[in-house]
Protein backbone atom coordinates (compact mmCIF):
# COMPACT_ATOMS: atom_id res chain seq x y z
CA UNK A 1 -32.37 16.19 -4.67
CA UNK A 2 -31.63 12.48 -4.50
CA UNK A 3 -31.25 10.79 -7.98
CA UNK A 4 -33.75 8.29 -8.20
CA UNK A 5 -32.18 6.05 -11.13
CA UNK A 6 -30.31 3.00 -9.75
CA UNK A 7 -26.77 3.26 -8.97
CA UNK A 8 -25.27 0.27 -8.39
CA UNK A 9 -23.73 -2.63 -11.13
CA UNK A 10 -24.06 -0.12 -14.16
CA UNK A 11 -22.99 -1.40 -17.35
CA UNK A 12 -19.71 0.39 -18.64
CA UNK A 13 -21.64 2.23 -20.67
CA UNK A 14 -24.53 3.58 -18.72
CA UNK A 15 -21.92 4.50 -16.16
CA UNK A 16 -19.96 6.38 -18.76
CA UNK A 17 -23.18 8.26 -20.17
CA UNK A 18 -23.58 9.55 -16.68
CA UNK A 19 -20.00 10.31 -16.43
CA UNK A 20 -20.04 11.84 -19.40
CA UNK A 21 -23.70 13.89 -18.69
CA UNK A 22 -22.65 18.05 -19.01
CA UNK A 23 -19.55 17.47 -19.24
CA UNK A 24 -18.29 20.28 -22.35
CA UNK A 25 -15.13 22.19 -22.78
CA UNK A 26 -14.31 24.58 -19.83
CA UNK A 27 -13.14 27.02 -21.98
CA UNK A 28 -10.17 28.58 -24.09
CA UNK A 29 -6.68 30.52 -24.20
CA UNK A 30 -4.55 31.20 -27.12
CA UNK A 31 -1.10 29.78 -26.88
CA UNK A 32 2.19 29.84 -29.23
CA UNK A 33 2.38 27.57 -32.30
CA UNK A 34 4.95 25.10 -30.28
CA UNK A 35 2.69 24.67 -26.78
CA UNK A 36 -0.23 24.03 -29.35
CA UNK A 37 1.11 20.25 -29.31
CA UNK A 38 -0.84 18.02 -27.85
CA UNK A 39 -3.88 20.60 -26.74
CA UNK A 40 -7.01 20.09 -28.18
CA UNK A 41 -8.34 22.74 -31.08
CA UNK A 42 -10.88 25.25 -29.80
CA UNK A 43 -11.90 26.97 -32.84
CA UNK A 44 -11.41 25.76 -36.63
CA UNK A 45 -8.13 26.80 -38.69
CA UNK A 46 -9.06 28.36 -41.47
CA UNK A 47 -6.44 29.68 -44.39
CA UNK A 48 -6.16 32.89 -45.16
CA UNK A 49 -4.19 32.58 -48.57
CA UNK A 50 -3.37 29.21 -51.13
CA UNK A 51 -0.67 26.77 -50.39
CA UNK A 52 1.29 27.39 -52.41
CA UNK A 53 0.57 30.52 -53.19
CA UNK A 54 1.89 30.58 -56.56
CA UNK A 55 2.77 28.18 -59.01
CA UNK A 56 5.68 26.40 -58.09
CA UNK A 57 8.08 24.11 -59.21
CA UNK A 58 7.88 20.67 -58.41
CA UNK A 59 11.70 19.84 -59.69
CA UNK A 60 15.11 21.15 -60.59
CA UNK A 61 14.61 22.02 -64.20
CA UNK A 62 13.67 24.84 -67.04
CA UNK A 63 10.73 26.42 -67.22
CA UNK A 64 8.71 27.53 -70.20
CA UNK A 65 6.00 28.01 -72.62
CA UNK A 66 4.69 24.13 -73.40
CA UNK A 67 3.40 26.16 -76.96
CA UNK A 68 6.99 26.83 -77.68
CA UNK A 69 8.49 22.93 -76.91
CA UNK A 70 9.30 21.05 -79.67
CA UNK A 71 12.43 17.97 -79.30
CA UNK A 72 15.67 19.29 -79.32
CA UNK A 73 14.25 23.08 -80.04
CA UNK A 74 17.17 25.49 -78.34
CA UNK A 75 15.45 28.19 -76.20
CA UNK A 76 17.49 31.89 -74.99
CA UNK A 77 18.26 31.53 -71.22
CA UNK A 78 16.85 34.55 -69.27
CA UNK A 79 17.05 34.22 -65.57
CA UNK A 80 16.93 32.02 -62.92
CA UNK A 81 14.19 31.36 -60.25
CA UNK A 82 14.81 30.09 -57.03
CA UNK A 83 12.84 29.82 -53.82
CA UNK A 84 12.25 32.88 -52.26
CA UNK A 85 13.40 34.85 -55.25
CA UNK A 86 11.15 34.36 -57.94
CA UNK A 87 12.17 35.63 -61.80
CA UNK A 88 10.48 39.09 -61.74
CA UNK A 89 9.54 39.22 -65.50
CA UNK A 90 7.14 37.22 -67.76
CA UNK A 91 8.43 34.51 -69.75
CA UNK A 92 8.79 35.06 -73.75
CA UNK A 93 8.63 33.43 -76.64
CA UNK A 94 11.99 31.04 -77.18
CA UNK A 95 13.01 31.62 -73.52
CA UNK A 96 14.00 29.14 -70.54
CA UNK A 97 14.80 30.08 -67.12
CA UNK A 98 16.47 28.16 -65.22
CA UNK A 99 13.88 26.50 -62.26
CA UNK A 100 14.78 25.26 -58.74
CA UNK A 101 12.33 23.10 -56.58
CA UNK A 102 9.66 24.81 -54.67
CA UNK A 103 10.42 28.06 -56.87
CA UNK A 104 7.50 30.35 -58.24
CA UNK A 105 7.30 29.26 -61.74
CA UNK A 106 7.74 32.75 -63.98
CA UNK A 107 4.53 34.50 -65.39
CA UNK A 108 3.50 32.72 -68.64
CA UNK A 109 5.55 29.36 -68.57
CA UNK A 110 3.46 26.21 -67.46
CA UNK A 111 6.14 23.67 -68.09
CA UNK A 112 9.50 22.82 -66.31
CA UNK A 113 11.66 20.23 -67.97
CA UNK A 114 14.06 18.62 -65.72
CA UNK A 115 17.37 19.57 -65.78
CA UNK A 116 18.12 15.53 -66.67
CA UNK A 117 16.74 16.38 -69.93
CA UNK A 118 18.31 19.40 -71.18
CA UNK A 119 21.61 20.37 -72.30
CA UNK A 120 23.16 23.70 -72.00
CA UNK A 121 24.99 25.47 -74.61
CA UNK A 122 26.53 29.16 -73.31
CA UNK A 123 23.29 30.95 -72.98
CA UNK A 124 21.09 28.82 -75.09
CA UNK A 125 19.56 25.33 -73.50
CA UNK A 126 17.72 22.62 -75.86
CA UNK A 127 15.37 19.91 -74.62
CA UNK A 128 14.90 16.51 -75.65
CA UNK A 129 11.66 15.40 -73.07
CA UNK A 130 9.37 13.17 -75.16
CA UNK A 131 6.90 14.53 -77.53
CA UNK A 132 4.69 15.11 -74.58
CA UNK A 133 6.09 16.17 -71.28
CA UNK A 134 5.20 16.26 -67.66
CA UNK A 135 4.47 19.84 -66.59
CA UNK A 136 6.46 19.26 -63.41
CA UNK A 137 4.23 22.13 -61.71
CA UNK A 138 2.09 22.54 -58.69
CA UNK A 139 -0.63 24.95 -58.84
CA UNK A 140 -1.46 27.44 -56.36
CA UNK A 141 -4.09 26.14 -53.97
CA UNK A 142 -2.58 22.54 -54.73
CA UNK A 143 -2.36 21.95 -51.17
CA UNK A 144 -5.16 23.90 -49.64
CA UNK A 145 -6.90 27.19 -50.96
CA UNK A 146 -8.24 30.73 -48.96
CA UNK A 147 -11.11 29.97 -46.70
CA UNK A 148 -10.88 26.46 -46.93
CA UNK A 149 -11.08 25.06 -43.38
CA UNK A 150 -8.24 23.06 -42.63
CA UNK A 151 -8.91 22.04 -39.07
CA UNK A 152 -12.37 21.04 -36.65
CA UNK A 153 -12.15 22.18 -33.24
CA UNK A 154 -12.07 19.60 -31.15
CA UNK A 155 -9.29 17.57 -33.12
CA UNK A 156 -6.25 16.76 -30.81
CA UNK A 157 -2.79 19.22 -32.36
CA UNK A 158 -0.06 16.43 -33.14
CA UNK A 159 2.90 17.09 -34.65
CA UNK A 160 1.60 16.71 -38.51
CA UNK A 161 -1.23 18.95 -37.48
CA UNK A 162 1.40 21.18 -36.08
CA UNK A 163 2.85 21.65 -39.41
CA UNK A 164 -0.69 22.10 -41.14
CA UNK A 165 -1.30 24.81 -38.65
CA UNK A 166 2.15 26.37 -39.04
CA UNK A 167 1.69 26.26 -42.60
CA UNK A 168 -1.44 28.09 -42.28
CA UNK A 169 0.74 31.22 -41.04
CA UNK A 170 -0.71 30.71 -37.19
CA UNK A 171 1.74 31.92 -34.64
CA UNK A 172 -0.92 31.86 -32.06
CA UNK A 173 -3.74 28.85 -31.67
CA UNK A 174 -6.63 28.68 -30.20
CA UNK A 175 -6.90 25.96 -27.49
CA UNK A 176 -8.96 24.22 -24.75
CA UNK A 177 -7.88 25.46 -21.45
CA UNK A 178 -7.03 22.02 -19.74
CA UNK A 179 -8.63 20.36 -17.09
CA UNK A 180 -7.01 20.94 -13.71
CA UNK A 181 -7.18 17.23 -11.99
CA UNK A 182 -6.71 17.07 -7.99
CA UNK A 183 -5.37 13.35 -7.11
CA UNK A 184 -5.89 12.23 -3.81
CA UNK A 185 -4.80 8.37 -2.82
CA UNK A 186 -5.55 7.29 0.73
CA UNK A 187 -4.61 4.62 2.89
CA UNK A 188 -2.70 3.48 6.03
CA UNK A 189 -0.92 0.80 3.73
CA UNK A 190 0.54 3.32 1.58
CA UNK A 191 3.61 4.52 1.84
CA UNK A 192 5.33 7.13 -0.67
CA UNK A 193 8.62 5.50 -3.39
CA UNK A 194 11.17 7.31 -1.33
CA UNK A 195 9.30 6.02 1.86
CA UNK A 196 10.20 3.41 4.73
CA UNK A 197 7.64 0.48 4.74
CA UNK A 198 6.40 -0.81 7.94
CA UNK A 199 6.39 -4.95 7.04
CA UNK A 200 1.96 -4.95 6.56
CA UNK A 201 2.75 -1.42 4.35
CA UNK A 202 3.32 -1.44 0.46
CA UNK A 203 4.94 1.64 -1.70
CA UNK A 204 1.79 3.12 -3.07
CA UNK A 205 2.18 3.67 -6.79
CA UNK A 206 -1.56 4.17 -8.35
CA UNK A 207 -1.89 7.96 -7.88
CA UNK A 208 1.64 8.01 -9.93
CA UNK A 209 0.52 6.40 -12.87
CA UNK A 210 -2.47 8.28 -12.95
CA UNK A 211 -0.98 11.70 -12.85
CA UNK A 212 1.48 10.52 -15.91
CA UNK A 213 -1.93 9.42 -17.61
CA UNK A 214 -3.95 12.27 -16.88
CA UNK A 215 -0.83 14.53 -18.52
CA UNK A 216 -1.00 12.32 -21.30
CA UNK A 217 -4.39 12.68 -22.02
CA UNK A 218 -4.23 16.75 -21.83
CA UNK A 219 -4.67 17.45 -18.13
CA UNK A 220 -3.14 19.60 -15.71
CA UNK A 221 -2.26 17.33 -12.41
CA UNK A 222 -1.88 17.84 -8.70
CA UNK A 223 -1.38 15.51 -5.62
CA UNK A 224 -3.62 15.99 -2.44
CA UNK A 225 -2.30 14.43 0.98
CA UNK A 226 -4.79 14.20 3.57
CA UNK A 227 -3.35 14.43 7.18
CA UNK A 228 -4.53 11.41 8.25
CA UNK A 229 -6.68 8.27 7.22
CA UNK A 230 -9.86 9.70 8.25
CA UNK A 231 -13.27 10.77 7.06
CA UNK A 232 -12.53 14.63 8.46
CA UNK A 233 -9.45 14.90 6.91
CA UNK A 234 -10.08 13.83 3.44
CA UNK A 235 -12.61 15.93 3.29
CA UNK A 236 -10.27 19.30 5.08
CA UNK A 237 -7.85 17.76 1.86
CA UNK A 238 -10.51 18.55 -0.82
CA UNK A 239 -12.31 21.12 0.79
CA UNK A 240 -10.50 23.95 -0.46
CA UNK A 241 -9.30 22.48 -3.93
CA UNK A 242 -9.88 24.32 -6.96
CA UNK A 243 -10.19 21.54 -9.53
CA UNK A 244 -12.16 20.77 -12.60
CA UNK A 245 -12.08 16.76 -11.40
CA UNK A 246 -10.97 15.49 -8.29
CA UNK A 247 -9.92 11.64 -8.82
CA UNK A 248 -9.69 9.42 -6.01
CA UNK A 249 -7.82 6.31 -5.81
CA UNK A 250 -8.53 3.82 -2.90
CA UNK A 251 -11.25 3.97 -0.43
CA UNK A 252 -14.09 3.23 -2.31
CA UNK A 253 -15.56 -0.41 -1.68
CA UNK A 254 -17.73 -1.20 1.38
CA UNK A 255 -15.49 -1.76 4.01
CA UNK A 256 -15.21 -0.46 7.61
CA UNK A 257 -11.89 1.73 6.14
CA UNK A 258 -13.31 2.86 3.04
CA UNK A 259 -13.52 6.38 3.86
CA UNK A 260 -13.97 8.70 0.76
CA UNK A 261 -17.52 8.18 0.10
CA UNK A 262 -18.74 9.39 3.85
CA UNK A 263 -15.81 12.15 3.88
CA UNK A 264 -17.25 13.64 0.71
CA UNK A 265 -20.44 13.61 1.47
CA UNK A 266 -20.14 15.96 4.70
CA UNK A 267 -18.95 18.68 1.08
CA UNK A 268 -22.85 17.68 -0.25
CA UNK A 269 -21.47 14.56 -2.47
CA UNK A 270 -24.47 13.46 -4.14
CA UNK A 271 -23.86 10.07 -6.44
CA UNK A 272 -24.40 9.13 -10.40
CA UNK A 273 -23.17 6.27 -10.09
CA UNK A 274 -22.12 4.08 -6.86
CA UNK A 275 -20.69 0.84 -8.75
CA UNK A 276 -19.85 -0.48 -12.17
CA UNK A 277 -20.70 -3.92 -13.33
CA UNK A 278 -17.12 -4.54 -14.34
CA UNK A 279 -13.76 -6.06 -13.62
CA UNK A 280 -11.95 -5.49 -12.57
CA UNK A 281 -13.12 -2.02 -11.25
CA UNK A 282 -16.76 -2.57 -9.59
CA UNK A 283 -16.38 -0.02 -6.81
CA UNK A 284 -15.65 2.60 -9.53
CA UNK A 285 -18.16 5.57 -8.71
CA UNK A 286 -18.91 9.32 -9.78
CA UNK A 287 -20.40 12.47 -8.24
CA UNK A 288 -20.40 16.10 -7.66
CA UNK A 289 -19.85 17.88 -4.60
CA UNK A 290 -22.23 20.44 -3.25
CA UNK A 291 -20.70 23.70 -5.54
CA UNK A 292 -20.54 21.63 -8.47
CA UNK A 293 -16.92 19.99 -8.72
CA UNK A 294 -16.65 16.11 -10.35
CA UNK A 295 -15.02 13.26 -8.06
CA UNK A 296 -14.36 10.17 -9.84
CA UNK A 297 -13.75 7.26 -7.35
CA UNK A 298 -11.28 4.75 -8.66
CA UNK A 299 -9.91 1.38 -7.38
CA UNK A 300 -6.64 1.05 -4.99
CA UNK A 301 -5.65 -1.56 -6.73
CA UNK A 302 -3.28 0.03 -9.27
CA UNK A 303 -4.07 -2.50 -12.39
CA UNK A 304 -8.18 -1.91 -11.09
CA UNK A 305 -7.56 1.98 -11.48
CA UNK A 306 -6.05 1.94 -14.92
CA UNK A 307 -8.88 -0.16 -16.07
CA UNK A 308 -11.38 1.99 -14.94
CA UNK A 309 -9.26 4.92 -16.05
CA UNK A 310 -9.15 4.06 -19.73
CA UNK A 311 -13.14 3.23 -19.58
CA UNK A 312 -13.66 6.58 -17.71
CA UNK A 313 -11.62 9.07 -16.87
CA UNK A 314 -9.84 9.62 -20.51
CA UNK A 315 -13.20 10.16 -22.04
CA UNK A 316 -14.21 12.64 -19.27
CA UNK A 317 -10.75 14.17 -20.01
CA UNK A 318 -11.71 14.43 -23.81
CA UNK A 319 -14.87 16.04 -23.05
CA UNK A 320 -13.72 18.62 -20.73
CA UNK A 321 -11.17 19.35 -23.04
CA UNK A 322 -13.65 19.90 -25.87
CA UNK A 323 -12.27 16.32 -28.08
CA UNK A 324 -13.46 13.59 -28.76
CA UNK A 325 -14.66 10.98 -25.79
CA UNK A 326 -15.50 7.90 -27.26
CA UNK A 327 -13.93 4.92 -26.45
CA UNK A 328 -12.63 3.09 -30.11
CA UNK A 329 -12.44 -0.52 -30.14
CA UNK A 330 -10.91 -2.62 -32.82
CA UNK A 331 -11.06 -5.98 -33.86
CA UNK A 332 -8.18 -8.54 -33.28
CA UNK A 333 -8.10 -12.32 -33.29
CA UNK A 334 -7.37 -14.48 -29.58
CA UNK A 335 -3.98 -16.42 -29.58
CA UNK A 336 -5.73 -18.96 -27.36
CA UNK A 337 -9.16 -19.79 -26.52
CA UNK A 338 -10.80 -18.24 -23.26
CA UNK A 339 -13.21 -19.58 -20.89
CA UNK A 340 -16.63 -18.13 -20.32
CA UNK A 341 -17.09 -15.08 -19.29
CA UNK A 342 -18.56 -13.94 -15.75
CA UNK A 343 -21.92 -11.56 -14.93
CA UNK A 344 -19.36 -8.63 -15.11
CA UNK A 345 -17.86 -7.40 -18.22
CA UNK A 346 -14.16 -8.33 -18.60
CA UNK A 347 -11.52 -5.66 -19.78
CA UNK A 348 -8.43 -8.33 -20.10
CA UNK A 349 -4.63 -7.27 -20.25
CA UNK A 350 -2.96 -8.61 -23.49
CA UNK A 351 -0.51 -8.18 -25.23
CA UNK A 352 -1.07 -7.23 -29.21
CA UNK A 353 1.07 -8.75 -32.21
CA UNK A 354 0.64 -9.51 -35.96
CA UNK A 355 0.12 -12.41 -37.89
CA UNK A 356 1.89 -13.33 -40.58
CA UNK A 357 -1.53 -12.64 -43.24
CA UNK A 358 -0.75 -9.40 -41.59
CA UNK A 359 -3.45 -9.68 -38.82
CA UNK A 360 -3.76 -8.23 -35.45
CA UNK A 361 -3.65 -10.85 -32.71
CA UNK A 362 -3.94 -10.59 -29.03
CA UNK A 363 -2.39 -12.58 -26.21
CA UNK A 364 -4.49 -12.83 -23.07
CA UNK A 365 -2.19 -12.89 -20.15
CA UNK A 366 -3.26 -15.68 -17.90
CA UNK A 367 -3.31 -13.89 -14.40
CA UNK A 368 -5.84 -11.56 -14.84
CA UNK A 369 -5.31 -10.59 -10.62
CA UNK A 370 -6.09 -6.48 -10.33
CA UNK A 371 -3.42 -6.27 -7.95
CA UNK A 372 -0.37 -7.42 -10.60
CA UNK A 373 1.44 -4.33 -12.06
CA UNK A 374 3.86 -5.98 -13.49
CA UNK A 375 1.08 -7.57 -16.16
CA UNK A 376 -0.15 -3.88 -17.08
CA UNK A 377 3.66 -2.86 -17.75
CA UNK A 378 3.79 -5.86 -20.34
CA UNK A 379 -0.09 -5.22 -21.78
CA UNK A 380 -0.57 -2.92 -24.39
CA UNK A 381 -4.13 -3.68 -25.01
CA UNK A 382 -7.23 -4.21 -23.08
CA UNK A 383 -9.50 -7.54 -25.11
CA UNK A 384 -13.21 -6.66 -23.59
CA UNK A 385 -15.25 -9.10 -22.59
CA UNK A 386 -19.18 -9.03 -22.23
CA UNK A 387 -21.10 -9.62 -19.44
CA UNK A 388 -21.78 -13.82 -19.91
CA UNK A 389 -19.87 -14.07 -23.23
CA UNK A 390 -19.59 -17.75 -24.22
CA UNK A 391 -16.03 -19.29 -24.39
CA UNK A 392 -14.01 -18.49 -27.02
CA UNK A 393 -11.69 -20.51 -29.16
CA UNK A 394 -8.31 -19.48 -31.16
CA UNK A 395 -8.77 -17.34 -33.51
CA UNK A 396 -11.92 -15.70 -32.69
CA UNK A 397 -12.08 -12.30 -32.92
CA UNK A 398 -12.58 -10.21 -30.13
CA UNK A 399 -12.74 -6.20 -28.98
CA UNK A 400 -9.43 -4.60 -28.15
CA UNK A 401 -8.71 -1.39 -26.73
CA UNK A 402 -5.33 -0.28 -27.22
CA UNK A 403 -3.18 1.31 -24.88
CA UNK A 404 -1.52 3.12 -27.27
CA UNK A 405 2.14 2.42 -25.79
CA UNK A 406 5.39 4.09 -26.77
């Protein structure tokens, strides 16, 4: 059936909703605690026992009975409790044992005095801590308690969430199985790094970038290579694919070379969106083939298809991967004013710093040109800019999208 909704010069986001339309986790595998990190939570984490699960010490010290302390009171020294070998007996009356961080504190004390303030005498210790000292303690459950839940699924495994999990007693974790992502970049102008250029060739260096994004952002990545630059064989290249998403890069404007479109639709391509109303990216589009697999259609211009890649494909990523797919802007002020903006929205390169009141700032490169790569390797942010925004002076503040760089 032929979608009847328009497809051409969609906003960014009506193009996204469509993108974004059924798109849920594909499923999910259990995998070791240490190839948990970076996969995105399936299930919630949910403790089985406190942390700690006793009461522990929080310093190097003495514990006792707080009912017994009094300044400079002498108490008998029993035993000694370190970490994994806790004093087996209750505490008495008049007794101190002696107390090493992280250490179960001994049945019936609930105070440690630092070792700083006590002075040992054979096998008697006295205190002199204030009138009212600091238990020095940390209660079981401090940290989190049985059944609490200490994860979401969908919340992306980094290493600090590593160590929650690992904490938790998981040696296994539940995951999203990651999307597997077919790349195919076509083109007679293209030639490979390690290739030869003819002199109207250039090295072709999109599909690269977007594989080392697309691993980034959680997916499993493979290059296509059709056999020649032709509607048959682009489609022979994807025919047989098994992919969750098939990205391709190049081929998908208007011209008399612009192949993909016309290849894919001989595999029952049918279209959610044909063009974006943005820039640089317009002839971004999206579709499924006949038995159900996504195509996203990116620029050939490499700065064009990392645009469109941030606005797109890493929230289709997300969503497949059961996370999180919206796009997060923050605020940030312009180093120097900008003209008016265009009838397409504008996702400008810039380059982020602080002020010194400690504010963000961005720097607007001036070439904005979607063919310059060397731009995108200095930008670390992307400053949005609405469809007919007015001009904009210094200091006004402005959308951002960060590129999260190293």
């Amino acid at each position: 059936m032929t979608d009847a909704r328009p497809l051409k010069n969609l906003t960014v986001e009506e193009a996204r909703a469509r993108i974004l339309h059924g798109a849920a986790r594909l499923g999910a595998e259990s995998v070791s605690l240490t190839e948990s990190l970076n996969r995105v939570l399936a299930a919630p984490v949910v403790a089985d026992r406190h942390q700690p699960p006793f009461d522990a010490s929080a310093m190097d010290g003495w514990a006792i009975r707080r009912a017994d302390y009094a300044p400079g009171k002498a108490f008998v020294v029993v035993g000694e409790s370190a970490a994994g070998k806790a004093y087996p007996r209750a505490i008495q009356a008049g007794q101190a044992v002696r107390i090493f961080t992280g250490a179960p504190v001994p049945a019936g004390a609930d105070l440690v005095i630092i070792q700083e303030e006590a002075v040992r005498e054979g096998d008697m210790v006295r205190f002199e801590a204030g009138a009212d000292p600091k238990p020095n303690t940390r209660l079981a459950g401090g940290d989190f308690r049985a059944g609490d839940v200490l994860l979401e699924a969908g919340v992306v495994i980094d290493p600090w969430r590593l160590c929650l999990v690992a904490s938790a007693g998981l040696a296994q974790v539940p995951v999203a199985r990651r999307p597997r992502v077919a790349i195919l970049a076509t083109g007679d102008e293209l030639v490979p790094p390690d290739g030869a250029p003819r002199p109207d060739q250039i090295f072709e260096s999109g599909s690269f970038a977007l594989a080392a994004l697309i691993q980034s952002w959680g997916g499993e990545v493979f290059r296509l290579t059709a056999a020649a630059d032709d509607a048959q064989a682009i489609a022979e290249a994807v025919r047989p694919v098994e992919a969750d998403l098939i990205v391709t890069v190049g081929g998908a404007s208007v011209g008399d070379h612009d192949l993909v479109k016309p290849a894919l639709r001989t595999l029952g391509l049918q279209l959610a969106v044909e063009t974006v109303a943005v820039r640089p990216g317009k002839p971004t589009w999206f579709g499924k083939l006949g038995d159900g697999r996504r195509v996203l259609g990116l620029p050939g211009n490499p700065a064009s298809a990392m645009v469109c890649a941030e606005l797109f494909l890493r929230p289709l990523l997300a969503a497949l991967s059961g996370g999180d797919p919206e796009v997060r802007l923050v605020p940030a002020r312009l180093a120097a004013s900008l003209r008016a903006g265009g009838p397409r929205e504008h996702w400008m390169r810039a380059a982020l710093s602080v002020d010194p009141e400690g504010r963000t700032v961005a720097s607007v490169f001036p070439d904005q040109d979607s063919s310059l790569v060397g731009v995108f390797a200095r930008a670390d942010a992307l400053v949005r800019r609405r469809a007919g925004a007015p001009a904009a002076l210094a200091n006004d503040v402005v959308e951002v999208l960060s590129l999260r760089r190293g």
